[in-house]
Structure formats: C-alpha cells, structure tokens
C-alpha atoms as a PDB file:
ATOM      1  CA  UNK A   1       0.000   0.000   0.000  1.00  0.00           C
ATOM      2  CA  UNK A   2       2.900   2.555   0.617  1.00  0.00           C
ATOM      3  CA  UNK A   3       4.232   1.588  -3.059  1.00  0.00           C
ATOM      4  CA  UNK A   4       0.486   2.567  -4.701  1.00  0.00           C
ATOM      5  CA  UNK A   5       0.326   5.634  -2.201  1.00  0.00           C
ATOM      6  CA  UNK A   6       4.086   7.043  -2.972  1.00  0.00           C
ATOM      7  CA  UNK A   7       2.987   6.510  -6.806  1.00  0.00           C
ATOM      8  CA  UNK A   8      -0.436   8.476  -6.626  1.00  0.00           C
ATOM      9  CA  UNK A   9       1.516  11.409  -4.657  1.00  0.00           C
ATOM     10  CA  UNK A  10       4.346  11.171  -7.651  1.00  0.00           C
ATOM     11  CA  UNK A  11       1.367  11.530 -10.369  1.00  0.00           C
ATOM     12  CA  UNK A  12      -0.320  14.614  -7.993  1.00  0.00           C
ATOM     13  CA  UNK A  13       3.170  16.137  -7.869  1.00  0.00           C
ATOM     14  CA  UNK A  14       3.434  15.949 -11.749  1.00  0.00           C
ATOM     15  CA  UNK A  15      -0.201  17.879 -11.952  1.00  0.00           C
ATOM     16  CA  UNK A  16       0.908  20.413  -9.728  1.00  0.00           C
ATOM     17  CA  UNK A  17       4.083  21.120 -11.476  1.00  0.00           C
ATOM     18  CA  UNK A  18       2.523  21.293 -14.913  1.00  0.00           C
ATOM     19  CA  UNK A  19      -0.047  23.405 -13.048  1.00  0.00           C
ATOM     20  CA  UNK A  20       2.451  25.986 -11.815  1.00  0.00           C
ATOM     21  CA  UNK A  21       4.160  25.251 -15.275  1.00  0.00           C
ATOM     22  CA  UNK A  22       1.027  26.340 -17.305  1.00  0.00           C
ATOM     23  CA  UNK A  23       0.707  29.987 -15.065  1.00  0.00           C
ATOM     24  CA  UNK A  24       3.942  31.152 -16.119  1.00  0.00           C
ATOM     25  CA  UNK A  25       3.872  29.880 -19.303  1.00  0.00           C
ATOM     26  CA  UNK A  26       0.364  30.166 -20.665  1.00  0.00           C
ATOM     27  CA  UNK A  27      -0.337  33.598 -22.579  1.00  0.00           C
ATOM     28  CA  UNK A  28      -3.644  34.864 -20.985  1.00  0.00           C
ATOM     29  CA  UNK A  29      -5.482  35.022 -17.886  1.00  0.00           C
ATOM     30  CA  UNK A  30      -8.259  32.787 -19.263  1.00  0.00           C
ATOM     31  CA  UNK A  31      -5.418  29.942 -19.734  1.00  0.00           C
ATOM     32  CA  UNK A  32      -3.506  30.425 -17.110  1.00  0.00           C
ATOM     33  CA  UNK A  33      -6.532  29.812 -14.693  1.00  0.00           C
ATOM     34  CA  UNK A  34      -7.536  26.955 -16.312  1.00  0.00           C
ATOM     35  CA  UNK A  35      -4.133  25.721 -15.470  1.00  0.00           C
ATOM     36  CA  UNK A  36      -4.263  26.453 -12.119  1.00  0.00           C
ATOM     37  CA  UNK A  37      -7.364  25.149 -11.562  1.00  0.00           C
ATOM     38  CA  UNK A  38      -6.042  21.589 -12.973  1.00  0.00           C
ATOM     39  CA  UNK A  39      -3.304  21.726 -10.910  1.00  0.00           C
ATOM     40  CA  UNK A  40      -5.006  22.266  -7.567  1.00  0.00           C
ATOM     41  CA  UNK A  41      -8.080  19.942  -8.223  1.00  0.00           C
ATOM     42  CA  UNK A  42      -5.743  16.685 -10.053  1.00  0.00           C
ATOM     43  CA  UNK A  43      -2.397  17.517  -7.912  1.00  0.00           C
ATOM     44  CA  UNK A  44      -3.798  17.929  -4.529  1.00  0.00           C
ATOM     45  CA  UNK A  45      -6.627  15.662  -4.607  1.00  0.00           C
ATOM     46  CA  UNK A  46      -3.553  12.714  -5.779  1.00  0.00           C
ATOM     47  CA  UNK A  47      -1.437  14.309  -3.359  1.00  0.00           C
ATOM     48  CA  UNK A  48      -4.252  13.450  -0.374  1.00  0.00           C
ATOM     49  CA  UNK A  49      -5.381   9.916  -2.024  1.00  0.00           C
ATOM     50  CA  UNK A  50      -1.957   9.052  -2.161  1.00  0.00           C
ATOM     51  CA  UNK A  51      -1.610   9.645   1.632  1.00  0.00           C
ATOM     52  CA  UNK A  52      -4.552   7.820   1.875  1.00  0.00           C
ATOM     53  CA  UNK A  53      -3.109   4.895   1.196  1.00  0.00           C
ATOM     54  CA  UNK A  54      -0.401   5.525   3.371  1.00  0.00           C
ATOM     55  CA  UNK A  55      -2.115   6.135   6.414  1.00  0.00           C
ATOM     56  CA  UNK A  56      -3.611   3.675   8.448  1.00  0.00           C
ATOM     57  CA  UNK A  57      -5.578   5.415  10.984  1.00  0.00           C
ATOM     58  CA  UNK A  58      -9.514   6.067   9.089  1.00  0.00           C
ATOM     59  CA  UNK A  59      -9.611   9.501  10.962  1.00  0.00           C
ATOM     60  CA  UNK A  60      -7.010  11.224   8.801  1.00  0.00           C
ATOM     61  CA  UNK A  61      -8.630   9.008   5.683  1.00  0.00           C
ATOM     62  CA  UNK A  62     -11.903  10.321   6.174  1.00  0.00           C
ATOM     63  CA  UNK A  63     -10.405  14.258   6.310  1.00  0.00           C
ATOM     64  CA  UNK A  64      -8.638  13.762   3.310  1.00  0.00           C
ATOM     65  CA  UNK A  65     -11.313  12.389   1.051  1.00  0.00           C
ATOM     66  CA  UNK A  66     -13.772  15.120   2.869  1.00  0.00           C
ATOM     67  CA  UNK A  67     -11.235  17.350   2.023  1.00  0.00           C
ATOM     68  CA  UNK A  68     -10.372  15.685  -2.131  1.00  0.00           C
ATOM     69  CA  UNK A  69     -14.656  16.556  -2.438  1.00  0.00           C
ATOM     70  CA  UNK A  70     -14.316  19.596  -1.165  1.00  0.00           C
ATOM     71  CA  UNK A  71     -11.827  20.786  -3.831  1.00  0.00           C
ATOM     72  CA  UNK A  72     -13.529  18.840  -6.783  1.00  0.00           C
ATOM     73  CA  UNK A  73     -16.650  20.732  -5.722  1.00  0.00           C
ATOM     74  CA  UNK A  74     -15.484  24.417  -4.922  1.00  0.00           C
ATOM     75  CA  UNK A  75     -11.804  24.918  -7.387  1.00  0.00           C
ATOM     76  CA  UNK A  76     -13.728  24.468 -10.633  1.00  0.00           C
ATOM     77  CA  UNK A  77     -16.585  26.578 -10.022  1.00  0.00           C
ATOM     78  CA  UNK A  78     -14.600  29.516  -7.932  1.00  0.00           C
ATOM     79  CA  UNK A  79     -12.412  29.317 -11.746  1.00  0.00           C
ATOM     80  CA  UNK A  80     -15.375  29.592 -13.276  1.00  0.00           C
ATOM     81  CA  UNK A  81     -16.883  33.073 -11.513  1.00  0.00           C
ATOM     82  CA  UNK A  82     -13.254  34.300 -11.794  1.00  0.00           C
ATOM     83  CA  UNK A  83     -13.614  33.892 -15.715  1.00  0.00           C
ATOM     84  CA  UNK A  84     -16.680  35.627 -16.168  1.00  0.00           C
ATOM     85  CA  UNK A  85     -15.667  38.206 -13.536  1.00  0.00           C
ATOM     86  CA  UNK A  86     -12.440  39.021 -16.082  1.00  0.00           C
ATOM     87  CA  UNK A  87     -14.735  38.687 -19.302  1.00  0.00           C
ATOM     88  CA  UNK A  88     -17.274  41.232 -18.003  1.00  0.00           C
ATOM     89  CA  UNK A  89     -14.266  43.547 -16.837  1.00  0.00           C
ATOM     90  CA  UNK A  90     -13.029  43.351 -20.127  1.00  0.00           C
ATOM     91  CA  UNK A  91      -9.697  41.487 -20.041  1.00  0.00           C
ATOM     92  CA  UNK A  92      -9.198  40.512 -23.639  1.00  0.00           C
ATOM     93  CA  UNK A  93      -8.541  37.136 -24.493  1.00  0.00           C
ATOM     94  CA  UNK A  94      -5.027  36.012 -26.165  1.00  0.00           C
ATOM     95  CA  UNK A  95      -5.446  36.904 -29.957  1.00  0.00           C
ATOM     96  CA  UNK A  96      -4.643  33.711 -31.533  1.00  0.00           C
ATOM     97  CA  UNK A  97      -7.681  32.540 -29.763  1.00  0.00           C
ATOM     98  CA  UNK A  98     -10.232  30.505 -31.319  1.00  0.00           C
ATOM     99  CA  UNK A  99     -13.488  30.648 -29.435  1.00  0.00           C
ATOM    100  CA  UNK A 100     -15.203  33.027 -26.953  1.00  0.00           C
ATOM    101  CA  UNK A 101     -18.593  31.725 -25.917  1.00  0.00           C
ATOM    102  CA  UNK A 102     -19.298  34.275 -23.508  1.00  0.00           C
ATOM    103  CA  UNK A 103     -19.390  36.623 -26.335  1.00  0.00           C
ATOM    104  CA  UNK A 104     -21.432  34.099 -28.126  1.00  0.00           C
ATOM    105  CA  UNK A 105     -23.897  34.225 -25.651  1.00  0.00           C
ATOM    106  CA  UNK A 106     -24.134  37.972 -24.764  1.00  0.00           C
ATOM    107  CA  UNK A 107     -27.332  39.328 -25.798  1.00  0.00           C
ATOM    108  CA  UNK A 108     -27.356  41.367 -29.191  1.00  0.00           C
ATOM    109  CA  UNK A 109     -28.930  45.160 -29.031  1.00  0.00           C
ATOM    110  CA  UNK A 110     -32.124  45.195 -31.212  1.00  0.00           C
END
C-alpha cells in the first residue's frame, strides 16, 4: 500500500508542477486559470489519495477524502466566476484565440 500511495503522490506532484508550469507559461489570464485550476483539483486531490493509502488510521482518511470533495466541488466553479468576472471587466482574451462563448452568448442590441 505505501508503493500505490508514494505513486499516486508522484502523479499529484506531476499535476501540480505542470499546473504551476502552465501559469507562467500560458499567454492569458483565461489559460492560465484553467491551469491552475487543474493543478489544484488533479495535484492535490492525488497528493491526499496518495496519503490515503499511506495512512492507516480512518480519521485522517476520512479528512482527506472530505477534504479531495471539497476541492472537486469548490476549485472548478470559484475558476469559473473568476472567468466571467475578467470577461465582463473586459480582459481581452489572447489573440490567436479561437473561441469566446461568452461573447457568443451575450445578448445582441435590437
């Protein structure tokens, strides 16, 4: 169990570097966010499964899986209002970008 649990904290450690990796290197604020959020919801959440496995008192498992739902639940959608908040300041997105449904779905003056 400590092999599987030093191996699931190895893979979270990877997510959180690419995370951290993605914020410096990612051109907007849209992007980099997205980045982050990845990083904090795959990283930490293997990060606290992977000590899971270590840990053989079901006290400390219980916290961290209350605390792995916690962050699936609340990281994406906090990203989420922090997106819109930026689009509806006006923070332009990269130029070589593709998409932007939020400007899809604004509502067009009759």
């Amino acid at each position: 169990m400590i092999i599987i649990g030093i191996v699931i904290i190895v893979i979270g450690l990877f997510f959180d570097f690419c995370g951290s990796l993605g914020i410096v290197r990612l051109p907007d604020v849209y992007n980099r966010l997205q980045a982050a959020t990845k990083g904090v919801t795959l990283g930490t959440c293997g990060i606290l499964i992977g000590i899971c496995f270590m840990s053989h008192q079901s006290v400390f498992v219980i916290k961290c899986l209350l605390c792995c739902i916690l962050l699936m639940l609340t990281s994406p959608i906090s990203t989420h209002a922090l997106v819109r908040a930026a689009h509806i300041a006006g923070i332009k997105l990269w130029d070589k970008s593709v998409v932007d449904k939020y400007e899809e779905d604004k509502p067009k003056p009759e």
